[in-house]
Protein backbone atom coordinates (compact mmCIF):
# COMPACT_ATOMS: atom_id res chain seq x y z
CA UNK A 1 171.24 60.03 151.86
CA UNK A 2 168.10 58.58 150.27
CA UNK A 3 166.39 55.76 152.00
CA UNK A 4 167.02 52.18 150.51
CA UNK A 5 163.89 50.77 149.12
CA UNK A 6 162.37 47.83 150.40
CA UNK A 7 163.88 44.39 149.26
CA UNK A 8 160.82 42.06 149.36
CA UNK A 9 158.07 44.81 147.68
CA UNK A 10 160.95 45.01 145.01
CA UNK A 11 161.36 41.52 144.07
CA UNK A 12 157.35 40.76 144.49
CA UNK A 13 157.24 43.87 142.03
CA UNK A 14 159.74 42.80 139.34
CA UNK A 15 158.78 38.53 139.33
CA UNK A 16 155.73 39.98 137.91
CA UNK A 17 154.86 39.16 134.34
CA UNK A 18 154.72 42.87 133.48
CA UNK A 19 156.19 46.10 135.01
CA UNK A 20 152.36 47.95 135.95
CA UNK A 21 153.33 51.26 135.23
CA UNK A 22 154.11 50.89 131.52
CA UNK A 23 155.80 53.78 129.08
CA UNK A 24 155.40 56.13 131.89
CA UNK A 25 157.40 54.07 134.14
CA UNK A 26 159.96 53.28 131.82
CA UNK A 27 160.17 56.73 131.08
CA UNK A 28 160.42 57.87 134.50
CA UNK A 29 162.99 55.77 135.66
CA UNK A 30 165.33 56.25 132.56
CA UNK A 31 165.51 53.03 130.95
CA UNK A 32 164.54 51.92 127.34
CA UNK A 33 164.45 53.25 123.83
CA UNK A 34 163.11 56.36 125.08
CA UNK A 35 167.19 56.92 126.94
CA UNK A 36 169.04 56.14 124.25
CA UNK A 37 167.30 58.52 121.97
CA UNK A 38 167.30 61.27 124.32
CA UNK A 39 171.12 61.16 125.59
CA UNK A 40 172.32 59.89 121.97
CA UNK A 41 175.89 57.90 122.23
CA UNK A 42 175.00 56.02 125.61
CA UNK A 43 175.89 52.73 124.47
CA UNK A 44 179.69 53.86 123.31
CA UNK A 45 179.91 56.22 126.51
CA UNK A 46 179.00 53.02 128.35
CA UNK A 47 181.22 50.62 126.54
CA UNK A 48 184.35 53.18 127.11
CA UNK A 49 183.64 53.21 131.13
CA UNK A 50 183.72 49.47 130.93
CA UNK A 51 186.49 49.11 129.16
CA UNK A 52 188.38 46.56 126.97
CA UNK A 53 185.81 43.71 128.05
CA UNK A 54 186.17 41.55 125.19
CA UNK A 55 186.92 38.15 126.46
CA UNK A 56 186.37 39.33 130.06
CA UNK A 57 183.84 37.87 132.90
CA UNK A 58 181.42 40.25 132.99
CA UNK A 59 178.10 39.82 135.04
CA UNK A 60 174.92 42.20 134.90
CA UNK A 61 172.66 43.01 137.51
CA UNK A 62 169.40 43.03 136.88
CA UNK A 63 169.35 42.09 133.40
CA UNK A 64 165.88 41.39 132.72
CA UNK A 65 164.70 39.97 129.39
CA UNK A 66 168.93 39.99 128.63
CA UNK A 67 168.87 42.84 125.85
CA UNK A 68 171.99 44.35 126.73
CA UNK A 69 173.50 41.08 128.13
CA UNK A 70 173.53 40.01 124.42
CA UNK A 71 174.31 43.00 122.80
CA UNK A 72 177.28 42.69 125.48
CA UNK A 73 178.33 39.41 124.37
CA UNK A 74 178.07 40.24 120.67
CA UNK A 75 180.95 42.47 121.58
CA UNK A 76 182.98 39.60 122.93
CA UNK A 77 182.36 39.51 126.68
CA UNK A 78 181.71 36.19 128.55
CA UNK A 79 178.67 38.00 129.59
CA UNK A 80 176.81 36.65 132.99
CA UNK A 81 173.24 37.88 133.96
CA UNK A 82 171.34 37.71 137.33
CA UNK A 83 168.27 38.91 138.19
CA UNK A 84 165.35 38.15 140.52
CA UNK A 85 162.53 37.18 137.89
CA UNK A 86 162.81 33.72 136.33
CA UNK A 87 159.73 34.89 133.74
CA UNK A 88 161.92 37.85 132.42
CA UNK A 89 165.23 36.32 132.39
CA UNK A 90 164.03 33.28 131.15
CA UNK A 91 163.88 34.77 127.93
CA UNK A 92 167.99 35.56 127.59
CA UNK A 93 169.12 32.53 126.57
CA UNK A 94 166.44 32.05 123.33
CA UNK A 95 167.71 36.36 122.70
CA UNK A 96 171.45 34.54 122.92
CA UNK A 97 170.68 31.86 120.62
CA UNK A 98 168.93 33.68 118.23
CA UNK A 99 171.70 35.95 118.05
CA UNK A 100 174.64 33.28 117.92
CA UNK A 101 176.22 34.13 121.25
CA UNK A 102 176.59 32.56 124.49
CA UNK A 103 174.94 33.95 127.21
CA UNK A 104 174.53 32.88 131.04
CA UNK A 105 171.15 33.49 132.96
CA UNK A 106 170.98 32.86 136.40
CA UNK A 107 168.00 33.86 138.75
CA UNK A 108 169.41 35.30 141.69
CA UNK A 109 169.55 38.50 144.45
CA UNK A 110 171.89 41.21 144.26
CA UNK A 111 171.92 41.21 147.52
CA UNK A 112 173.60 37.72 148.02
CA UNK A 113 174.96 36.39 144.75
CA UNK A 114 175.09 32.95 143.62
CA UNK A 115 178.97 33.33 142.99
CA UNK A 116 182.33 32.55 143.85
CA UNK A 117 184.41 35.14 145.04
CA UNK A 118 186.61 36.77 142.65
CA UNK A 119 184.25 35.38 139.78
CA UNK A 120 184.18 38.42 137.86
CA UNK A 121 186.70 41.12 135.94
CA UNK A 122 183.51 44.07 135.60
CA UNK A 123 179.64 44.17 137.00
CA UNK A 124 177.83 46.28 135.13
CA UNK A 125 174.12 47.97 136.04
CA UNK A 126 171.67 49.99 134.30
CA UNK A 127 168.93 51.52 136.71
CA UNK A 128 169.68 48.91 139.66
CA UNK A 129 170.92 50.63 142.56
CA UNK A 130 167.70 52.23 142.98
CA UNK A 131 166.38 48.92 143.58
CA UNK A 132 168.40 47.62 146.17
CA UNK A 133 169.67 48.05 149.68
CA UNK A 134 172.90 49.76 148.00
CA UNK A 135 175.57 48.77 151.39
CA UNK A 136 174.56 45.05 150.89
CA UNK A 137 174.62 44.69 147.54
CA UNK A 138 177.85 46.77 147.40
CA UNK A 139 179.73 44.46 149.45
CA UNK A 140 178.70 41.62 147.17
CA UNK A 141 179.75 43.18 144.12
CA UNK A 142 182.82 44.16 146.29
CA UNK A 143 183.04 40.14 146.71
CA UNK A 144 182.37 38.65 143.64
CA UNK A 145 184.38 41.32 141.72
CA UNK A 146 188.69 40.06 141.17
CA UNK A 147 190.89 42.69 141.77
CA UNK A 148 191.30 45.43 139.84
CA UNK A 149 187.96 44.91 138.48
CA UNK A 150 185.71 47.97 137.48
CA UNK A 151 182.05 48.33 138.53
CA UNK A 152 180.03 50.74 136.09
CA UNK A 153 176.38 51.84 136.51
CA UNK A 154 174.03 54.38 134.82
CA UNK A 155 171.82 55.45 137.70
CA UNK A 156 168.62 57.63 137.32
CA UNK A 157 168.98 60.31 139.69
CA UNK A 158 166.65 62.20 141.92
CA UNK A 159 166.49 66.06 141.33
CA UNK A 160 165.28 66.42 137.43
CA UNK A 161 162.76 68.94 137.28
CA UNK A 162 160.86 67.30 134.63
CA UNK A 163 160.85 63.61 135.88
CA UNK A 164 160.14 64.52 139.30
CA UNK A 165 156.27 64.88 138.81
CA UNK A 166 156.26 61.88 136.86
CA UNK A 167 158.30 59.44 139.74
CA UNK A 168 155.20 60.93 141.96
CA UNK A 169 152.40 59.17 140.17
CA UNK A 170 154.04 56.09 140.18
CA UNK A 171 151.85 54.87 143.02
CA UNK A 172 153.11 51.22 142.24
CA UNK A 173 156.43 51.95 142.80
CA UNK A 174 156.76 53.21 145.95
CA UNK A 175 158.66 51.25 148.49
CA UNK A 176 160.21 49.72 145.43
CA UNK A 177 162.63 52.08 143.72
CA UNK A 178 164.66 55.12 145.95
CA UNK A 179 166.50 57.21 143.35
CA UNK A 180 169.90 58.07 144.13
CA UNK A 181 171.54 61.78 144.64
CA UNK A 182 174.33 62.74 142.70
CA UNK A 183 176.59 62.71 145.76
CA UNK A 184 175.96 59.34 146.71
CA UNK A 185 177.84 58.74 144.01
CA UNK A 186 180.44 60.54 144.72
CA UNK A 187 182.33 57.93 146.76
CA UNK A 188 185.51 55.82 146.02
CA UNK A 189 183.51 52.62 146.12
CA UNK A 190 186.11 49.82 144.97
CA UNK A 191 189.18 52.01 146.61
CA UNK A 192 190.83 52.59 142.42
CA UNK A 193 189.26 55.39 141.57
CA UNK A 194 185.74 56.81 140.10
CA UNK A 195 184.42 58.67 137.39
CA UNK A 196 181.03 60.28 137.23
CA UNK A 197 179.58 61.37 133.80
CA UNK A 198 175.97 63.15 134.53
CA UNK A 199 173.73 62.95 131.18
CA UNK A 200 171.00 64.73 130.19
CA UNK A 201 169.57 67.83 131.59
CA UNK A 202 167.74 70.01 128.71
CA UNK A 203 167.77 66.35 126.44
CA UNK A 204 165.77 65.00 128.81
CA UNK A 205 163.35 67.29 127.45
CA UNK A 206 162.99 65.22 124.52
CA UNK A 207 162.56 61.91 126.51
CA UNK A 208 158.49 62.34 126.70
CA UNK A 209 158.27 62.02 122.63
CA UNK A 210 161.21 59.75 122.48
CA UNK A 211 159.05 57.46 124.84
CA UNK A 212 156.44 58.04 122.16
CA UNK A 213 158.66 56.62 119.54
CA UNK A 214 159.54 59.78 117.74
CA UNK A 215 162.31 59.99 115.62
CA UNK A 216 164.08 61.29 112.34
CA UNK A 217 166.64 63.69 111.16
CA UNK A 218 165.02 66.85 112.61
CA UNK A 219 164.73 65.04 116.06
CA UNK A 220 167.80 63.59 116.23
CA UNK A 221 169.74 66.87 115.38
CA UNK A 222 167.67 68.54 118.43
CA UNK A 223 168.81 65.47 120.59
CA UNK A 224 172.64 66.42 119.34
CA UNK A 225 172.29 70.47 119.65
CA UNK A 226 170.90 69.81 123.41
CA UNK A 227 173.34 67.08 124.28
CA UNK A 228 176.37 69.53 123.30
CA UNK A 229 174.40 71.84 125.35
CA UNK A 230 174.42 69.66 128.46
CA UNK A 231 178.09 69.10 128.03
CA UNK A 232 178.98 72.64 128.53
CA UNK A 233 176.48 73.05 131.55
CA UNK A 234 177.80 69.93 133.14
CA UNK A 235 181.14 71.08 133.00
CA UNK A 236 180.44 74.99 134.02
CA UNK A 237 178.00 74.11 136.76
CA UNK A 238 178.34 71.73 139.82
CA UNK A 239 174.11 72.30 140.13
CA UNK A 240 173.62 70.96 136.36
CA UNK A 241 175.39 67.47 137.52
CA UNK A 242 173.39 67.14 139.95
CA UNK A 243 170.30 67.87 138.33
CA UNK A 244 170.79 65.41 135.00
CA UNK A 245 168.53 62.66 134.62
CA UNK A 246 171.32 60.23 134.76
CA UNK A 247 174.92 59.63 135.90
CA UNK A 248 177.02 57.03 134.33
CA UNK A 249 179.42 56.34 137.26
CA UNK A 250 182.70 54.13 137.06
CA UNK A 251 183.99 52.84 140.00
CA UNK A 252 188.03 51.02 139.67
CA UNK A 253 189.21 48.39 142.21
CA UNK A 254 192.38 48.11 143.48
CA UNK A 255 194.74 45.90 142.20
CA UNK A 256 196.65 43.11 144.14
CA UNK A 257 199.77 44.67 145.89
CA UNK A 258 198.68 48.37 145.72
């Protein structure tokens, strides 16, 4: 099991104005344009693990400057972020406004969060268990989750051949981020059920020019040709899962009298 990273070097690193380590950060850890360009159809692969949300409590961790808190809440969730830096998620609510939804932002740690029990029918994640002391925060998003609630989060994983020399220049990040193996995931957190769905293994070839901003028809038909590609590894090869870049995991609670 990979060691959690340190809680107070993580939330002096991320109440900072800007992340230090720039595209090649972003890059490294999976998040950003440079993701959903690469592994093309996260969003709707996302959206099916969470579910019907529409009119649901949902609350996401770590939601930073809210981009995907909004987009969530364009799609009809009562959408709920937390996250450590007031400069970053200070920012939602004029996204939200600007974009004729409501939105909550609340500055607050994963690791004890600043709601009621039960408060919430899915928590949703991109890139955050990395950052956290994952058997603390999971029994708060054990807590604040009702029952039969889902939790779903797209992880960056540890083993990729290409990102690995990339994570090790990240001088700033160390003691901050600890990137999960595949079978850490593989654990019925919620006591319902869990899917995993690893993503991209040759398409995360493309991630250094997607980081770039490249784009167009010719890229985007590489980006579909290797993504078919990873599908049939993933499913022929237990060694390709755990080898993607990322793994979109879903994790089902148990409803009341079951």
């Amino acid at each position: 099991m990979t060691q959690n990273p340190s809680r107070d070097r993580a939330k002096t690193f991320f109440t900072r104005e800007e992340i230090p380590d720039g595209p090649l950060g972003r890059m490294a850890s999976g998040r950003g344009l440079g993701l959903r360009r690469a592994v093309l159809d996260l969003e709707r692969l996302r959206d099916a693990a969470l579910g019907d949300f529409s009119g649901k409590r949902l609350l996401e961790l770590g939601a930073g400057y809210g981009l995907e808190l909004v987009q969530l809440a364009l799609k009809g969730a009562r959408a709920v972020g937390v996250d450590f830096s007031l400069t970053r998620l200070g920012r939602a609510p004029l996204l939200a406004e600007s974009a004729g939804v409501s939105a909550a932002a609340v500055v607050g740690d994963c690791h004890d969060l600043p709601f009621r029990d039960g408060a919430f029918d899915v928590v949703y994640g991109n890139s955050i268990l990395n950052h956290l002391n994952r058997p603390r925060s999971l029994n708060e998003i054990r807590r604040v989750l009702a029952p039969g609630g889902r939790l779903v989060v797209c992880e960056p994983l540890d083993r990729h051949p290409l990102l690995k020399p990339y994570r090790r220049r990240l001088k700033a990040r160390e003691g901050v981020v600890s990137y999960l193996a595949y079978e850490e995931l593989e654990a019925d957190l919620l006591g319902g059920g869990y899917e995993l769905q690893p993503l991209g293994l040759t398409s995360a070839l493309l991630l250094p020019p997607a980081a770039l901003g490249f784009d167009g028809p010719c890229w985007r038909g590489a980006a579909r040709l290797l993504n078919r590609l990873d599908r049939f590894l993933f499913r022929k090869s237990a060694w390709a899962g755990r080898h993607a870049w990322v793994c979109l995991a879903l994790y089902r609670g148990r409803a009341l009298g079951r």
